[in-house]
Protein backbone atom coordinates (compact mmCIF):
# COMPACT_ATOMS: atom_id res chain seq x y z
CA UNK A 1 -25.08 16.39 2.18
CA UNK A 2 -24.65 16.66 -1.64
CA UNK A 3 -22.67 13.82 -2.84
CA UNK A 4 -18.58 14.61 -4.44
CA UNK A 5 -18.26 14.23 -8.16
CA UNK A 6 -16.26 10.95 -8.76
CA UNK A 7 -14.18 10.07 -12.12
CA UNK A 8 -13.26 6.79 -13.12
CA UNK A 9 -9.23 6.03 -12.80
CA UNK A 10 -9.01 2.46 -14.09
CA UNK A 11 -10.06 -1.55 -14.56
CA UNK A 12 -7.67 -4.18 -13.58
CA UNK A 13 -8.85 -7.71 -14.80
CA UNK A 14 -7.99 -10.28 -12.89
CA UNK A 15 -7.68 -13.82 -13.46
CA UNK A 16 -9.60 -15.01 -10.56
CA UNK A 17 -6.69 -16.71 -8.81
CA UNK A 18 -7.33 -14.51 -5.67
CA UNK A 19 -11.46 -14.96 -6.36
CA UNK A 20 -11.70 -10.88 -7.50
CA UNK A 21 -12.71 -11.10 -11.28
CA UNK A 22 -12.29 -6.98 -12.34
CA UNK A 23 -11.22 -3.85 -10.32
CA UNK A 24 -12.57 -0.46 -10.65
CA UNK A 25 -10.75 2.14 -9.37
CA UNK A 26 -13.04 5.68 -9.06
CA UNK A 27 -11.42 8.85 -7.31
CA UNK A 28 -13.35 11.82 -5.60
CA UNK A 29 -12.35 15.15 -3.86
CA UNK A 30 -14.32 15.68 -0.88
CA UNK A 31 -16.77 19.33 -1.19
CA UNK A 32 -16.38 19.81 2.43
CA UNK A 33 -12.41 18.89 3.34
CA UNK A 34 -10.84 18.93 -0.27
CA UNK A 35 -9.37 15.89 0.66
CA UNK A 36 -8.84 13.20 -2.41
CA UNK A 37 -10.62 9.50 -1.81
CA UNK A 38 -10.43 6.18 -3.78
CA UNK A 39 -13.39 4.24 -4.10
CA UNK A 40 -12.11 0.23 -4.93
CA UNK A 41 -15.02 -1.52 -6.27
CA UNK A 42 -14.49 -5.33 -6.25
CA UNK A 43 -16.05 -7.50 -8.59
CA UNK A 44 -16.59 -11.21 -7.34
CA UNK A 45 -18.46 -14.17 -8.66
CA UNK A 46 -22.55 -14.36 -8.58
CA UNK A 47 -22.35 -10.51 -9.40
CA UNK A 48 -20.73 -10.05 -6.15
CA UNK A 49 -19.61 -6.56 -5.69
CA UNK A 50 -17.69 -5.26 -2.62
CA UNK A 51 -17.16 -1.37 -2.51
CA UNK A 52 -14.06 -0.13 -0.36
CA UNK A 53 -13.08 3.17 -0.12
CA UNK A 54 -9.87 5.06 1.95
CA UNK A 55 -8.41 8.25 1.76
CA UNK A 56 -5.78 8.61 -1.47
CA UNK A 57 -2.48 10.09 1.03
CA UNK A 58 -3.28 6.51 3.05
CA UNK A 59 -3.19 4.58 -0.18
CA UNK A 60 0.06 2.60 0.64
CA UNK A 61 -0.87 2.05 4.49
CA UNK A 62 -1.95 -1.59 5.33
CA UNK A 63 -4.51 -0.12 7.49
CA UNK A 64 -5.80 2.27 5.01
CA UNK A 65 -9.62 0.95 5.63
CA UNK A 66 -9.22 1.91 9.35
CA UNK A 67 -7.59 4.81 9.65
CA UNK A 68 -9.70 7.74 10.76
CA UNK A 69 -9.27 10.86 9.03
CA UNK A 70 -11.59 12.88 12.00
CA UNK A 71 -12.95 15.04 8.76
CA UNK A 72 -16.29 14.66 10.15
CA UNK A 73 -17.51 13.99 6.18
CA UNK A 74 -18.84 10.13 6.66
CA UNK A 75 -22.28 10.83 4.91
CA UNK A 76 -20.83 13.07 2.09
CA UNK A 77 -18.16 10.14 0.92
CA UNK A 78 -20.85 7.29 1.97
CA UNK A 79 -23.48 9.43 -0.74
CA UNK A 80 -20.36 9.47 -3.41
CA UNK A 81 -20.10 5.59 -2.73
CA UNK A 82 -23.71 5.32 -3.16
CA UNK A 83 -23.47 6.37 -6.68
CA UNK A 84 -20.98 4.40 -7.52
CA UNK A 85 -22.90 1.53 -6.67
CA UNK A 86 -25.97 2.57 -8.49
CA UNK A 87 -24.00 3.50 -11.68
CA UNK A 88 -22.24 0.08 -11.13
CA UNK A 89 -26.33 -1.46 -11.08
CA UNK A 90 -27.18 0.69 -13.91
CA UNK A 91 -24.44 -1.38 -15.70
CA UNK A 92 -25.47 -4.54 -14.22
CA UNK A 93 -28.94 -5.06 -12.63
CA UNK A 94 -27.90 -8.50 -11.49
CA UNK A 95 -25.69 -7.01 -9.11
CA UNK A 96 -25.21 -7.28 -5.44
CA UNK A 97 -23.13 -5.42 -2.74
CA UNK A 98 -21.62 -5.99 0.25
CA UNK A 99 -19.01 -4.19 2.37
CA UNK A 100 -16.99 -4.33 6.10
CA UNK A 101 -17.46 -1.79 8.17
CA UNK A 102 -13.84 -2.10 9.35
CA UNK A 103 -12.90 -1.55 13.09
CA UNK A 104 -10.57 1.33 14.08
CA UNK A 105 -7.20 0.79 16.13
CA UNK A 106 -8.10 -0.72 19.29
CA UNK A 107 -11.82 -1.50 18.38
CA UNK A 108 -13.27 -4.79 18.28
CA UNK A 109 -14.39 -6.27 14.95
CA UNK A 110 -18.03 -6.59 15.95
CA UNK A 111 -20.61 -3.58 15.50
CA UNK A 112 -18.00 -1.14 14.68
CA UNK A 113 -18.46 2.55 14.68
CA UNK A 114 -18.24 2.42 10.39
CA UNK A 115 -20.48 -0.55 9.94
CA UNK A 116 -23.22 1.00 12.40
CA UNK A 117 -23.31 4.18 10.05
CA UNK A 118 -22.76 2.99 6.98
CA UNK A 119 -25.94 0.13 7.87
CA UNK A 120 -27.93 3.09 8.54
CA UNK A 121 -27.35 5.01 5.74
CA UNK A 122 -27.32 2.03 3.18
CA UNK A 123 -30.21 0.97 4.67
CA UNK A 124 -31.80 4.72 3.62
CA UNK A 125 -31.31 4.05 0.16
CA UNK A 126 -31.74 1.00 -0.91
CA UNK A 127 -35.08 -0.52 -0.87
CA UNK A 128 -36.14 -3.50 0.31
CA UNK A 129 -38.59 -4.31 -2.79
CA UNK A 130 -34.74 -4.66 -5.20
CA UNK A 131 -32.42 -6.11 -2.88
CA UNK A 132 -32.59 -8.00 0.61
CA UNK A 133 -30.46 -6.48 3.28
CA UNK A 134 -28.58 -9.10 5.31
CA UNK A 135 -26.57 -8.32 8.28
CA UNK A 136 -23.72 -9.86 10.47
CA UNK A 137 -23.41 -7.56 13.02
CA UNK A 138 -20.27 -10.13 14.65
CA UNK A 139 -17.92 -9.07 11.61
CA UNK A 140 -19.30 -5.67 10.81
CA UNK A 141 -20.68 -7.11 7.59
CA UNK A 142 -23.64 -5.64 5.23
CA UNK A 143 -24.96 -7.67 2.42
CA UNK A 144 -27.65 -6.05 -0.37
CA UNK A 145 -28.63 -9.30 -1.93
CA UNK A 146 -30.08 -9.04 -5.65
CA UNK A 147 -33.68 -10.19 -5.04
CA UNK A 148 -34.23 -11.23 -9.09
CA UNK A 149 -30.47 -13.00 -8.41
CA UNK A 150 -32.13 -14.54 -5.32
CA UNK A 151 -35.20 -15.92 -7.49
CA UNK A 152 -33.03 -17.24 -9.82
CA UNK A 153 -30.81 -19.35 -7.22
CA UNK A 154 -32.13 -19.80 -3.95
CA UNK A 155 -28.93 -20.83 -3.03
CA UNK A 156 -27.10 -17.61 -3.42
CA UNK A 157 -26.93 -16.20 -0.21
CA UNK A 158 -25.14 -19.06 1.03
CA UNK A 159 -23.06 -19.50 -2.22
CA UNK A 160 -21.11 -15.79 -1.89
CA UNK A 161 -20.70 -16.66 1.90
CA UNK A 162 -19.22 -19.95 0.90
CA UNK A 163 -17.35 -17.84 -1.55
CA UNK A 164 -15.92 -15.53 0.74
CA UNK A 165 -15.00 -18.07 3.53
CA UNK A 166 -12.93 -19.78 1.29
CA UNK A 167 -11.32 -16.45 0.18
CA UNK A 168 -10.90 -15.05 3.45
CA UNK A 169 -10.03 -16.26 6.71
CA UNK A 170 -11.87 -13.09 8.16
CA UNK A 171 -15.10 -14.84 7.26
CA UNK A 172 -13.92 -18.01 9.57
């Protein structure tokens, strides 16, 4: 599947009080449904970035990240993310990414339908030689880890976990 073109909307800086430094908002329309999508790209400390995307007409639903829009276009809006992220490491090659594969209504957290594709996929494209892949399968959670970041601090791994715990009680 060929990839949507994506735009840039906007930056919100942040101050850091709720641990997200910057916000990048991109928008795509889908080739295959038409449908309109926001990509939320998350910037976190340790070049921590966490890529979220929902459909736009569920932008002011709390459960925006789970709904399912039965489009059947996973791969095609996965591929847009996926160059968003690589045009967010062209910008900084000490990045690293991580996202939720978030569970649907009635679905448990672990190994959820989204986080078993999207690990697949993600796994596809990014090789193993630039980042290390780390997986927690119990909260749906997919880590690319900046290998020349990891050199650097050997730490780091457990440093954005540590991060994130104290963020999020998700992470408990």
């Amino acid at each position: 599947m060929i990839p949507s073109s994506y735009y840039f909307v906007f930056v919100h800086r942040s101050h850091g009080f709720d641990g997200v430094l910057r916000i990048d908002l991109y928008r795509f329309t889908s080739v295959k449904s038409g449908l309109d999508y926001l990509v939320r790209v998350e910037e976190y400390p340790n070049n921590m970035y966490a890529v979220k995307f929902y459909l736009k007409n569920h932008s002011h639903s709390d459960k925006k990240y789970q709904l399912l829009t039965n489009t059947f276009e996973a791969r095609t809006i996965i591929n847009t993310c996926i160059n968003i992220m690589l045009s967010v490491y062209e910008k900084n090659d000490n990045a690293s990414f991580g996202f939720i594969g978030s569970n649907s209504d009635g679905e448990p957290v672990a190994n959820t339908k989204r986080y078993r594709v999207y690990s697949k996929i993600i796994a596809t494209y990014f090789s193993d030689k630039l980042f290390m892949h780390i997986e927690n399968i119990d909260k749906s959670v997919y880590m690319l880890i900046n290998r020349k970041q990891l050199e650097l601090n050997p730490n780091l791994i457990n440093d954005i976990e540590e991060s994130f715990m104290q963020m999020y009680d998700y992470f408990d």
